[in-house]
C-alpha atoms as a PDB file:
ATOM      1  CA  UNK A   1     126.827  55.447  63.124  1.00  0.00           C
ATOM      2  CA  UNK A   2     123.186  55.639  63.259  1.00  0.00           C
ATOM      3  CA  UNK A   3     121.430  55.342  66.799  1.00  0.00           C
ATOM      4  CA  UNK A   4     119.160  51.938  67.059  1.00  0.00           C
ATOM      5  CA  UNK A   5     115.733  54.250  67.628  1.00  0.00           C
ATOM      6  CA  UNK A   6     115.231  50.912  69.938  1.00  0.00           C
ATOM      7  CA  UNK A   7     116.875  51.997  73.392  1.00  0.00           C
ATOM      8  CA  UNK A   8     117.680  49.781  76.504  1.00  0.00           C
ATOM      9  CA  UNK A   9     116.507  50.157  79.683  1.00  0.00           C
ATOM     10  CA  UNK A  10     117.697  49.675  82.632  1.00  0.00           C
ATOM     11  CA  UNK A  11     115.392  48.226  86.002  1.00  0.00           C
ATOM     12  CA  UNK A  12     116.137  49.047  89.466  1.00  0.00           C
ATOM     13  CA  UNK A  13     116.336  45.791  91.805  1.00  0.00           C
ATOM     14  CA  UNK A  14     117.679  45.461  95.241  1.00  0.00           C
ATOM     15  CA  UNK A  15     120.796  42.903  95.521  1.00  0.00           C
ATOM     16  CA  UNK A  16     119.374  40.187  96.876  1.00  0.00           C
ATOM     17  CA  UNK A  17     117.065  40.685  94.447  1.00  0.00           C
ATOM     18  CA  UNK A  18     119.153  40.676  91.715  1.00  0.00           C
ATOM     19  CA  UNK A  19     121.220  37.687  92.428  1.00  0.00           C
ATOM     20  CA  UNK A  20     117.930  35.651  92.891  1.00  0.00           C
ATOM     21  CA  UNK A  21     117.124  36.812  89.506  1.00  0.00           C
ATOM     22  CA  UNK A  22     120.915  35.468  87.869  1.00  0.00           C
ATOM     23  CA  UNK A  23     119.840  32.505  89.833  1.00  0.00           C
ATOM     24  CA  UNK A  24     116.583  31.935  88.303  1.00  0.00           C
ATOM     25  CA  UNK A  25     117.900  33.011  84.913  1.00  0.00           C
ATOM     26  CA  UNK A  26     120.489  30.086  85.128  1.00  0.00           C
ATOM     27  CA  UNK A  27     118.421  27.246  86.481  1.00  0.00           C
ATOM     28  CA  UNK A  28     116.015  27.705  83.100  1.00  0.00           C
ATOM     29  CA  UNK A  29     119.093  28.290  80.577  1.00  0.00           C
ATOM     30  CA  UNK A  30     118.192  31.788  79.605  1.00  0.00           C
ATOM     31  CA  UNK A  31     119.871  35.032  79.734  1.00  0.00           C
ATOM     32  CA  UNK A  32     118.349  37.833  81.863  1.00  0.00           C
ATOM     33  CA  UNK A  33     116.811  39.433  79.231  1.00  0.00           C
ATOM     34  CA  UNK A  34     115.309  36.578  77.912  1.00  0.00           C
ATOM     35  CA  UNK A  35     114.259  35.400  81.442  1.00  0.00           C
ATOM     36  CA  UNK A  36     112.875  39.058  81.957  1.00  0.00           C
ATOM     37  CA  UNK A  37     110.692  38.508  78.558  1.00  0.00           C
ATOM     38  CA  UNK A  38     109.458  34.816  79.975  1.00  0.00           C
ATOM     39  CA  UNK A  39     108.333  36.957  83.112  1.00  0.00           C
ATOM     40  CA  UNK A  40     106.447  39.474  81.064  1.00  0.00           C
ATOM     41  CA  UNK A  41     104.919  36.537  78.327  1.00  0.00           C
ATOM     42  CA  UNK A  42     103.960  34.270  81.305  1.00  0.00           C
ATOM     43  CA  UNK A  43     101.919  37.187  83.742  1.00  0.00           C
ATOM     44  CA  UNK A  44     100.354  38.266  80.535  1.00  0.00           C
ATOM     45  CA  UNK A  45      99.136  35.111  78.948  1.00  0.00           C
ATOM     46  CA  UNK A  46      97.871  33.226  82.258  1.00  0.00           C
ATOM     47  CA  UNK A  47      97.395  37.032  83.986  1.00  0.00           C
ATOM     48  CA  UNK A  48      98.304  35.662  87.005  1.00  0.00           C
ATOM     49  CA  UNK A  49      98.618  38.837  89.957  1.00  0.00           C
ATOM     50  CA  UNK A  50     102.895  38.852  90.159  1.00  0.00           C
ATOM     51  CA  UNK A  51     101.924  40.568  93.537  1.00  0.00           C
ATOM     52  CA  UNK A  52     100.765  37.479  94.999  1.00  0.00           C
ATOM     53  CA  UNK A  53     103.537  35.267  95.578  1.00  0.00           C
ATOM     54  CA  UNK A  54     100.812  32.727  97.286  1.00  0.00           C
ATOM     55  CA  UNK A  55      98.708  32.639  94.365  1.00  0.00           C
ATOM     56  CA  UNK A  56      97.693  29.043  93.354  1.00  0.00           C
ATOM     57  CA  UNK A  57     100.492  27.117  91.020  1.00  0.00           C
ATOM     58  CA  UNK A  58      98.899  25.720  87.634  1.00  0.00           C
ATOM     59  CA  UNK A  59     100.433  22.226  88.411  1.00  0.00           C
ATOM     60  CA  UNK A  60      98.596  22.100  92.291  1.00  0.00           C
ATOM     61  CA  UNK A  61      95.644  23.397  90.909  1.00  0.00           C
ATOM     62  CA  UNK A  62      95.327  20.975  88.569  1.00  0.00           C
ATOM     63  CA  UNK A  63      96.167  17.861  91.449  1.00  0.00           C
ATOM     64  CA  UNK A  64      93.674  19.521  93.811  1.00  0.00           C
ATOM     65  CA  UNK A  65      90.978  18.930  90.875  1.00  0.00           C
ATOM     66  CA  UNK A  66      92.162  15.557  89.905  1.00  0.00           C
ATOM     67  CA  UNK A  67      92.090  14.401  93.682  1.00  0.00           C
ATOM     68  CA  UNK A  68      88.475  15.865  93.523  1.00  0.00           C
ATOM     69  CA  UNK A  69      87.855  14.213  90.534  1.00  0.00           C
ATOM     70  CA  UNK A  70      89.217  10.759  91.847  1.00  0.00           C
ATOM     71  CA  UNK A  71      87.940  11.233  94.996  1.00  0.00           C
ATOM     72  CA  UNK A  72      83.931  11.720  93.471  1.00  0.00           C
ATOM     73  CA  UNK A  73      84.652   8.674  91.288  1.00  0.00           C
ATOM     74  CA  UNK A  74      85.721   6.487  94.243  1.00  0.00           C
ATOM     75  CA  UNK A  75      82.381   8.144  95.785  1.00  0.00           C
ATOM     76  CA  UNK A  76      80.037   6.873  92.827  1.00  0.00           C
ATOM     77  CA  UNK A  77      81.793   3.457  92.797  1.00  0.00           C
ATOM     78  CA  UNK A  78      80.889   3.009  96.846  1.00  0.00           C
ATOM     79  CA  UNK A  79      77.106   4.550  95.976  1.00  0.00           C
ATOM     80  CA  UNK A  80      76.083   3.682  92.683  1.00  0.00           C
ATOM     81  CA  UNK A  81      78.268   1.368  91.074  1.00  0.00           C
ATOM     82  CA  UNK A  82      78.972  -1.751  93.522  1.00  0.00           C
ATOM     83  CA  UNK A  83      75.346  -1.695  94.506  1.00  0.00           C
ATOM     84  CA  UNK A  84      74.152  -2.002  91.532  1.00  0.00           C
ATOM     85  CA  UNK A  85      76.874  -4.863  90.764  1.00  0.00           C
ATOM     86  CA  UNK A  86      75.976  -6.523  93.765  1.00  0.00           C
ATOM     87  CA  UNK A  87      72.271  -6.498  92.881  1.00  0.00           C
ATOM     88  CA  UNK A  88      72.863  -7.413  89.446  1.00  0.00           C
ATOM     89  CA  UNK A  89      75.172 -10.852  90.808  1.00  0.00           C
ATOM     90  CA  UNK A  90      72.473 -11.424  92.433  1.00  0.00           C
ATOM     91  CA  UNK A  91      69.586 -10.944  90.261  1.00  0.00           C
ATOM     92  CA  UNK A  92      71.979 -12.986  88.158  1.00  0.00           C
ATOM     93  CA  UNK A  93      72.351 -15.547  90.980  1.00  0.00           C
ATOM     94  CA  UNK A  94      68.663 -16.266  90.758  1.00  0.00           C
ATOM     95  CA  UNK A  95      68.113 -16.669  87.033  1.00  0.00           C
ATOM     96  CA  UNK A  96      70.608 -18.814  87.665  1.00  0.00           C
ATOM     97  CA  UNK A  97      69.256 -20.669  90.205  1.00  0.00           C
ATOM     98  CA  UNK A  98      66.451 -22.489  91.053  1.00  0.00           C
ATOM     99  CA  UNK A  99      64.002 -19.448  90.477  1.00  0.00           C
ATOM    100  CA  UNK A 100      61.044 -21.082  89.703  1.00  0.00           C
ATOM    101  CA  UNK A 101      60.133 -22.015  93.132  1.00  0.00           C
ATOM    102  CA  UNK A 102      61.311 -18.859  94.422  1.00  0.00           C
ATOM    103  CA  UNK A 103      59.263 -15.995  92.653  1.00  0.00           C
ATOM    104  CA  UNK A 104      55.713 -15.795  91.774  1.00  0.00           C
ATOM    105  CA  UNK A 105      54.556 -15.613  87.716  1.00  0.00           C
ATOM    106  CA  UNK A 106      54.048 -12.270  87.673  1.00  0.00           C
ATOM    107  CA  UNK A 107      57.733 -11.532  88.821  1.00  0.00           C
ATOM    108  CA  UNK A 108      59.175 -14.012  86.269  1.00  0.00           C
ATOM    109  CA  UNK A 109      57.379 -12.453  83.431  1.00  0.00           C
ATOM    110  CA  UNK A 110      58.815  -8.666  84.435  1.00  0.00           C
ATOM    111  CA  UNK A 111      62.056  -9.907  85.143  1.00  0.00           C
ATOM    112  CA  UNK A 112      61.987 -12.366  81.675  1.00  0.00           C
ATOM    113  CA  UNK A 113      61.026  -9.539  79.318  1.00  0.00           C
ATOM    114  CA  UNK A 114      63.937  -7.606  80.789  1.00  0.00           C
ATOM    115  CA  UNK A 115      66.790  -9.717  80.559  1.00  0.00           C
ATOM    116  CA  UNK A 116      68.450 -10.088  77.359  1.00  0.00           C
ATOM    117  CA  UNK A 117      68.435 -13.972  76.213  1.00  0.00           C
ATOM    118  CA  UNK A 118      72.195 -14.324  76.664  1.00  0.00           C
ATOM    119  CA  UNK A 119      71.640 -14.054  80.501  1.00  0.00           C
ATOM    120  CA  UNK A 120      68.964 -16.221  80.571  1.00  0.00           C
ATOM    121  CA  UNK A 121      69.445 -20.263  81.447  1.00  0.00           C
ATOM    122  CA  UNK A 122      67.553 -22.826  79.922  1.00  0.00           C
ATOM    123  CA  UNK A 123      65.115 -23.366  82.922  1.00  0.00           C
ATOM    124  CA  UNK A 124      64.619 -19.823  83.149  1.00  0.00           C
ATOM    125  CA  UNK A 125      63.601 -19.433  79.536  1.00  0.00           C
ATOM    126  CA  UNK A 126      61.528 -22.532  79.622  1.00  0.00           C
ATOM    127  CA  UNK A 127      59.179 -21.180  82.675  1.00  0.00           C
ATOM    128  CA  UNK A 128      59.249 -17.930  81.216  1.00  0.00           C
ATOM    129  CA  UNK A 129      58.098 -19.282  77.516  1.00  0.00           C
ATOM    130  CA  UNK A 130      55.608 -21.641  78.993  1.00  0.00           C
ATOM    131  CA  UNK A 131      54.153 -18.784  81.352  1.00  0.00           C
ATOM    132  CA  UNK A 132      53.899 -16.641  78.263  1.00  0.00           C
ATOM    133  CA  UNK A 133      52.388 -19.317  76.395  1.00  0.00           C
ATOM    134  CA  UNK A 134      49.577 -19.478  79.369  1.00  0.00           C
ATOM    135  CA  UNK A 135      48.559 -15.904  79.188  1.00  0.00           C
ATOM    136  CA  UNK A 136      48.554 -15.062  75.279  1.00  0.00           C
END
């Protein structure tokens, strides 16, 4: 019979060791060699140092960024977004009102040649047009 020119070898592990390893080897369905492979594929592909057991875990890492990430969001909500909702409803609240009475000409005209027609009422449009009207 002709030799395999492909030899085993063998690897050197305490007991404890060892049994951890059967352990390990079971819990993913694999065989020892195969789980010994896994080990090799897995440091080599994400080169991850196998002498730090502490090292950072892919699946934490990627919770710590998307609490950071949820956490900034929530951040631009309280300091960008709902202020500028808030001033909006209430820009919004005056168009809808009585404005008129409440801002000078000059303020309806800037404010009337930035709202799009679909937020603007009837009055609104009226004492915009007519101001419009006054200075052309």
């Amino acid at each position: 019979m002709e030799k395999s020119k492909e030899k085993d070898k063998q690897i050197l592990i305490s007991a404890d060791l060892f049994a951890e390893f059967e352990r390990m080897a079971d819990s993913y369905d694999l065989s020892k060699k195969g789980l010994l492979e896994a080990m090799i594929f897995y440091f080599k592909a994400t080169h991850a140092d196998p002498r730090d057991p502490q090292a950072d875990n892919p699946t934490d890492a990627i919770k710590a960024l998307d609490k950071r990430l949820v956490s900034f969001i929530r951040q631009q909500e309280n300091e960008l977004l709902r202020p500028m909702s808030d001033d909006i409803k209430l820009l919004l609240q005056l168009v809808s009102q009585d404005l008129p009475k409440t801002l000078r000409q000059s303020q309806i005209k800037t404010i009337g040649g930035a709202f799009k027609p679909e937020f603007q009422t009837e009055r609104f449009r009226a004492v915009y047009e007519e101001l419009m009207k006054k200075t052309n």
